[in-house]
Protein backbone atom coordinates (compact mmCIF):
# COMPACT_ATOMS: atom_id res chain seq x y z
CA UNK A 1 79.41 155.62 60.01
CA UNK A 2 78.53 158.55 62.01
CA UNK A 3 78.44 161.04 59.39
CA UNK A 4 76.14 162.23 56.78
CA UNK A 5 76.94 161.31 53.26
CA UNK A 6 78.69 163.04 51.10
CA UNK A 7 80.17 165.12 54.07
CA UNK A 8 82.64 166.06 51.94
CA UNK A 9 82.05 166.26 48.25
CA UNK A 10 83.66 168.64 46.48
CA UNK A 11 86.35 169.02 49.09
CA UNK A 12 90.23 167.27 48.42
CA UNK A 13 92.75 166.08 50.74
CA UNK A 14 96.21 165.01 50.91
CA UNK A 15 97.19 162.28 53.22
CA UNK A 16 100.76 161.42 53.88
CA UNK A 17 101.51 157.81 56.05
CA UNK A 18 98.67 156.31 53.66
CA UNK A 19 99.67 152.77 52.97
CA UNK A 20 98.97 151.72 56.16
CA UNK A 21 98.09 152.41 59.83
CA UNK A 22 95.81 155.59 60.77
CA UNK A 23 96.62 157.57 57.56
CA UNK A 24 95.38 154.99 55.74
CA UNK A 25 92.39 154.43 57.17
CA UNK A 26 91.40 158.04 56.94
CA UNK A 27 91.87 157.71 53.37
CA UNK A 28 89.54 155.47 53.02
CA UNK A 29 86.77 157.05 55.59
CA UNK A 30 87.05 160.43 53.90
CA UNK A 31 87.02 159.16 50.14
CA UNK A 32 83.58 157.14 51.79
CA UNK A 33 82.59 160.41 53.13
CA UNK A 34 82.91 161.89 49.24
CA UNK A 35 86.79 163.47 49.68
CA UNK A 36 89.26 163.14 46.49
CA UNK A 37 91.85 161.96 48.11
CA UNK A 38 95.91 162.25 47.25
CA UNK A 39 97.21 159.39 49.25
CA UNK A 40 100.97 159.49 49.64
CA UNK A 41 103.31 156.48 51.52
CA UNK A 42 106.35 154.91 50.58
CA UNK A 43 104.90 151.33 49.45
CA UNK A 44 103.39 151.55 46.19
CA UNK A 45 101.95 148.43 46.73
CA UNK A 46 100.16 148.78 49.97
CA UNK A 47 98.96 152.14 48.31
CA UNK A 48 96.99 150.06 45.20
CA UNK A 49 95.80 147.89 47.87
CA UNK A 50 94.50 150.62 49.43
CA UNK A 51 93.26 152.36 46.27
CA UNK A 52 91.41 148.80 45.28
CA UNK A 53 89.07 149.11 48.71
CA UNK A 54 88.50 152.51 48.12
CA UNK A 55 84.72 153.49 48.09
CA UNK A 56 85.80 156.16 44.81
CA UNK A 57 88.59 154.80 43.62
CA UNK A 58 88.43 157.21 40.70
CA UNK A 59 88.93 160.24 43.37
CA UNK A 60 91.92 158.18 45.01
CA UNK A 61 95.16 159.09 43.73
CA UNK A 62 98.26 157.53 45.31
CA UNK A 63 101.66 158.40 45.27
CA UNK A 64 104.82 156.56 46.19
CA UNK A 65 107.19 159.02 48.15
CA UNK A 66 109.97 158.86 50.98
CA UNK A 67 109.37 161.51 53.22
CA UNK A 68 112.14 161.31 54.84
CA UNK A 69 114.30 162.85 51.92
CA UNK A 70 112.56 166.38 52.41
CA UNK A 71 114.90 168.43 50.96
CA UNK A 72 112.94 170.43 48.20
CA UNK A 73 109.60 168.67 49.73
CA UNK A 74 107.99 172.02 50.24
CA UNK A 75 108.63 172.73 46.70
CA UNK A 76 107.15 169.67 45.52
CA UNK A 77 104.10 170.21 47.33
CA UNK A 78 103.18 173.09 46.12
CA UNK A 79 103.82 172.06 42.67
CA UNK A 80 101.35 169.33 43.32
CA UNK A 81 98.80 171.33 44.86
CA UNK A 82 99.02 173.52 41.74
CA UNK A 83 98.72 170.60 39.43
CA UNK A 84 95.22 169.43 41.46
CA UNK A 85 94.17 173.44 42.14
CA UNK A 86 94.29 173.20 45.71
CA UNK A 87 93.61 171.46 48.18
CA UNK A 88 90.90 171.99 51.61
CA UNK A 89 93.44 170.70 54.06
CA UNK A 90 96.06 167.27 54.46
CA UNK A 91 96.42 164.67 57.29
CA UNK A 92 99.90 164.37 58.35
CA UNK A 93 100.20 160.65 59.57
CA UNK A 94 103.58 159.77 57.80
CA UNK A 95 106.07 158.13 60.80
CA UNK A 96 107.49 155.80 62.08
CA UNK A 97 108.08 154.63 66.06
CA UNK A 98 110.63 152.26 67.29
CA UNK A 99 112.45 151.67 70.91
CA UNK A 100 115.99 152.43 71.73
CA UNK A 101 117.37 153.08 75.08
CA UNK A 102 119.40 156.39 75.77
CA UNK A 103 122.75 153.90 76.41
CA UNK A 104 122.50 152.76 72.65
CA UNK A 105 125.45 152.92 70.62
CA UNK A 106 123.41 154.78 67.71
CA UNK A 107 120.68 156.83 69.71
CA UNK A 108 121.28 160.12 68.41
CA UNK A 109 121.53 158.82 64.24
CA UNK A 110 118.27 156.84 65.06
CA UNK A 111 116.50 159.76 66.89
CA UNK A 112 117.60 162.58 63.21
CA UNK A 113 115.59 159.18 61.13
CA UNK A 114 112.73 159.85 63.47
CA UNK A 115 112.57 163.22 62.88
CA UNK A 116 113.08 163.28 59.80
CA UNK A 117 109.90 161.20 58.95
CA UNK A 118 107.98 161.97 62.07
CA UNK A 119 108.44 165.79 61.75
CA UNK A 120 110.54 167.67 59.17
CA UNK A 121 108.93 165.15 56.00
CA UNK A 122 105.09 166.10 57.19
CA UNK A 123 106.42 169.91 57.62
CA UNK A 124 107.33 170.07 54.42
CA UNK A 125 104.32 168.94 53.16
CA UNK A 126 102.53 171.46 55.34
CA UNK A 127 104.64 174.12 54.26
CA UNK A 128 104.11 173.59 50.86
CA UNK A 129 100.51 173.51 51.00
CA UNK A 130 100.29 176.81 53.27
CA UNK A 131 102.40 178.66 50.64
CA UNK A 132 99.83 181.48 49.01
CA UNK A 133 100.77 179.97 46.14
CA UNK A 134 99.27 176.94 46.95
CA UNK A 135 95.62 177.99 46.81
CA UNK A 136 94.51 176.24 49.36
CA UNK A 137 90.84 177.04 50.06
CA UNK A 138 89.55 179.73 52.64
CA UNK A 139 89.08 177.23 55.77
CA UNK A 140 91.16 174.78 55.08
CA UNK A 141 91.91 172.36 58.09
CA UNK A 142 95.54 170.29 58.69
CA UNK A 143 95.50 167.87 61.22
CA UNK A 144 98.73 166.17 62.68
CA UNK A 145 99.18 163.07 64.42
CA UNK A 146 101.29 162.91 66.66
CA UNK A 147 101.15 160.99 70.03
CA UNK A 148 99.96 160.36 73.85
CA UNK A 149 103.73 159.52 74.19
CA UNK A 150 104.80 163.03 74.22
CA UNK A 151 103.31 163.48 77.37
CA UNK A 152 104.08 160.00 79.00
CA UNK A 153 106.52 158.27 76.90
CA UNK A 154 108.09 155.07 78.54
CA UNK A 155 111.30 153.71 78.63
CA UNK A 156 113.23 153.63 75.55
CA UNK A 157 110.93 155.80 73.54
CA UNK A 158 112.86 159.26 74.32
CA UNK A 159 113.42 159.59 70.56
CA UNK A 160 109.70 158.91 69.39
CA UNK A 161 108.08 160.99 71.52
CA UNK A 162 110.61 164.14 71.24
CA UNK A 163 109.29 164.23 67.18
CA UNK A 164 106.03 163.76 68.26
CA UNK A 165 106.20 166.63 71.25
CA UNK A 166 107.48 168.88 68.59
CA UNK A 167 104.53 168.22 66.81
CA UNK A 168 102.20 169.47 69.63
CA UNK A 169 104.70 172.54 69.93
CA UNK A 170 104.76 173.54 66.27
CA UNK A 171 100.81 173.63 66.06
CA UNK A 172 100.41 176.28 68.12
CA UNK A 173 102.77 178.50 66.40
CA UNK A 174 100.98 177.54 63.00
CA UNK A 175 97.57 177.96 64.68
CA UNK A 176 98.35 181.68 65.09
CA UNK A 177 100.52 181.82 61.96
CA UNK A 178 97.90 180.43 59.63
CA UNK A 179 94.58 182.31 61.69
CA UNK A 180 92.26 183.42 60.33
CA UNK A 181 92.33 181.43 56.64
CA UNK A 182 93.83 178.01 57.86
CA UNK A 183 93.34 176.04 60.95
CA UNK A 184 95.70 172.91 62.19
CA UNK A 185 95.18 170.53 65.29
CA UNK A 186 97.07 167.86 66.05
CA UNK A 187 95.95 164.46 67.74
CA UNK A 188 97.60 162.46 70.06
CA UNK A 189 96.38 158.97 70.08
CA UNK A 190 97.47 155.84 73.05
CA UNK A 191 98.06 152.87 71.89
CA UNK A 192 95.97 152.45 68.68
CA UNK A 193 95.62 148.63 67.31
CA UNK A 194 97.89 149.31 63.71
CA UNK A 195 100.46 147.61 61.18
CA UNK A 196 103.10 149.03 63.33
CA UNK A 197 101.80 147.77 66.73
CA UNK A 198 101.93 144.46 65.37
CA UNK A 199 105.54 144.58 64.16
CA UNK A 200 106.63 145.90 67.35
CA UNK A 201 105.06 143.03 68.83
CA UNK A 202 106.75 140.62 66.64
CA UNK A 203 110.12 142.60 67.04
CA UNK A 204 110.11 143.02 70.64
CA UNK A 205 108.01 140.17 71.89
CA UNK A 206 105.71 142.87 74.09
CA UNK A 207 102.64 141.74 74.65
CA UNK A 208 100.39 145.27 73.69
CA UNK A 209 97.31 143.74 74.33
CA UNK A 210 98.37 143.04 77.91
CA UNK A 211 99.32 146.61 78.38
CA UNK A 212 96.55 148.12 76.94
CA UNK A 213 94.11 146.77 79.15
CA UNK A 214 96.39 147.25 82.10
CA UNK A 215 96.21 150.85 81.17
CA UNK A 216 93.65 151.98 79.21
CA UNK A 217 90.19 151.94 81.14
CA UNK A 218 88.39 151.42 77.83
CA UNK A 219 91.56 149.55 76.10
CA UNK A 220 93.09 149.63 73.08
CA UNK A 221 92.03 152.20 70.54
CA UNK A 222 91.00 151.01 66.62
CA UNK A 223 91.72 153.27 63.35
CA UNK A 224 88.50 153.85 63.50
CA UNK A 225 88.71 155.84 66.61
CA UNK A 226 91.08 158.23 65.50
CA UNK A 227 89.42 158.39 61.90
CA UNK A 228 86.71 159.50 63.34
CA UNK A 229 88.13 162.43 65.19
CA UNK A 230 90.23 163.27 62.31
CA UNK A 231 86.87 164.10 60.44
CA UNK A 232 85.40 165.76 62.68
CA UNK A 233 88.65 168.19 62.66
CA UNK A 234 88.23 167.94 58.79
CA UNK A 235 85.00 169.30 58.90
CA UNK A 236 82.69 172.42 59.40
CA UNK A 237 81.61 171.36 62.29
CA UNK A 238 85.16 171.74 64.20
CA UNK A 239 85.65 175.49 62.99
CA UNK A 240 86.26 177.03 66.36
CA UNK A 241 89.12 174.93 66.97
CA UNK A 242 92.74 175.37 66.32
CA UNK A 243 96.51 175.46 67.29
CA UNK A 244 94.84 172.27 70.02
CA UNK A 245 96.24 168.96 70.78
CA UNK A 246 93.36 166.26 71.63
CA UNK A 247 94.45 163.43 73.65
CA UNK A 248 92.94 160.02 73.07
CA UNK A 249 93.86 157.42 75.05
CA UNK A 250 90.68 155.17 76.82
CA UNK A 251 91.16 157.26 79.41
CA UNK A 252 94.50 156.03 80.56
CA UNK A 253 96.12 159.84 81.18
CA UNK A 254 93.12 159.38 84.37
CA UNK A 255 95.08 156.99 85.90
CA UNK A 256 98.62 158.46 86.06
């Protein structure tokens, strides 16, 4: 653990895409870290496992929720953030990533799912919790994650990485929208060794690994890596930085 204990006591977070993958991990690294923590994903299960390894499981509250249906999602959010009295910032790591070629039969209903999970679910949640109403507190920090695939996608992820370009897009409008009170900054992680890596290896037979180290000078990234950026954006120490979009990818942009 590279930071100080405690690093953030006192403070509260909501984290959406928590039953698994990067969002969860986070969870757990910033309830370590001291963080109450409002973990949200769509298997309640996964989310009790989670809460069962938490380091405070007594500041780890989990919620089962469907992004995807965000109609009224800003409204719920806010009613949550009321019930809790506020919040210091959220990690938006709800999605979901799949391929499809352009020439498939159902591109265009597949790419509105992606969106609607990948984008329009975590904007709700960010609009709630941005509302006045909301209370978040003075210096509050929202981090994103979206994706190196927005700026090199490959073939058959057109879909995927459109959500997760708008992601990189929409940040900068917040950025100025929220300045000064709020700040948000999105990452954009390569290929990052998660739950959903491993069913697109079963599902597509693509060896990752392979490609990683093809790619990445220092291979394939871990939760860890991106937890620990995520943090630091949390944090004090990242105050001077908004409306940015930090690539992480073992240095494989370098090589294209």
């Amino acid at each position: 653990m590279i930071f100080k204990e405690n690093l953030f006591k006192d403070k509260s977070y909501v984290i959406t895409g928590a039953s698994s993958g990067m969002g969860a991990h986070a969870a757990l690294m910033l309830n370590e870290l001291g963080a109450k923590i409002i973990a949200i994903g769509r298997d309640e299960n996964k989310l009790l496992t989670q809460k069962e390894q938490a380091k405070n499981p007594d500041d780890f509250i989990t919620i089962s929720k469907d992004l995807s249906n965000f109609e009224n999602l800003d409204k719920w959010t806010l009613e949550l953030a009321k019930e809790h009295g506020g919040f210091n910032g959220c990690v938006l790591s709800a999605g979901m990533g799949a391929t499809m070629p352009l020439s498939a039969p159902n591109f265009a209903n597949f790419g509105v799912k992606i969106f609607n999970i990948n984008y329009f679910g975590n904007l709700q949640i960010l609009k709630g919790l941005s509302d006045k109403r909301a209370k978040s507190k003075d210096g509050s920090s929202f981090v994103w994650v979206s994706s190196a695939a927005f700026k090199r996608p490959g073939a058959g992820l057109g879909n995927y990485a459109a959500s997760k370009g708008a992601v990189v897009s929409a940040i900068k409008s917040f950025a100025l929208e929220f300045a000064p009170k709020y700040r948000i900054n999105a990452i954009c992680p390569g290929l990052v060794l998660t739950p959903m890596i491993n069913s697109e290896k079963t599902a597509t037979g693509i060896d990752y690994d392979a490609i990683a180290d093809s790619i990445y000078p220092l291979g394939m990234g871990t939760t860890n890596d991106t937890s620990n950026l995520i943090c630091f954006l949390l944090s004090d120490a990242s105050r001077w930085f908004t409306g940015q979009e930090f690539l992480m990818d073992g240095g494989g942009s370098l090589k294209f």
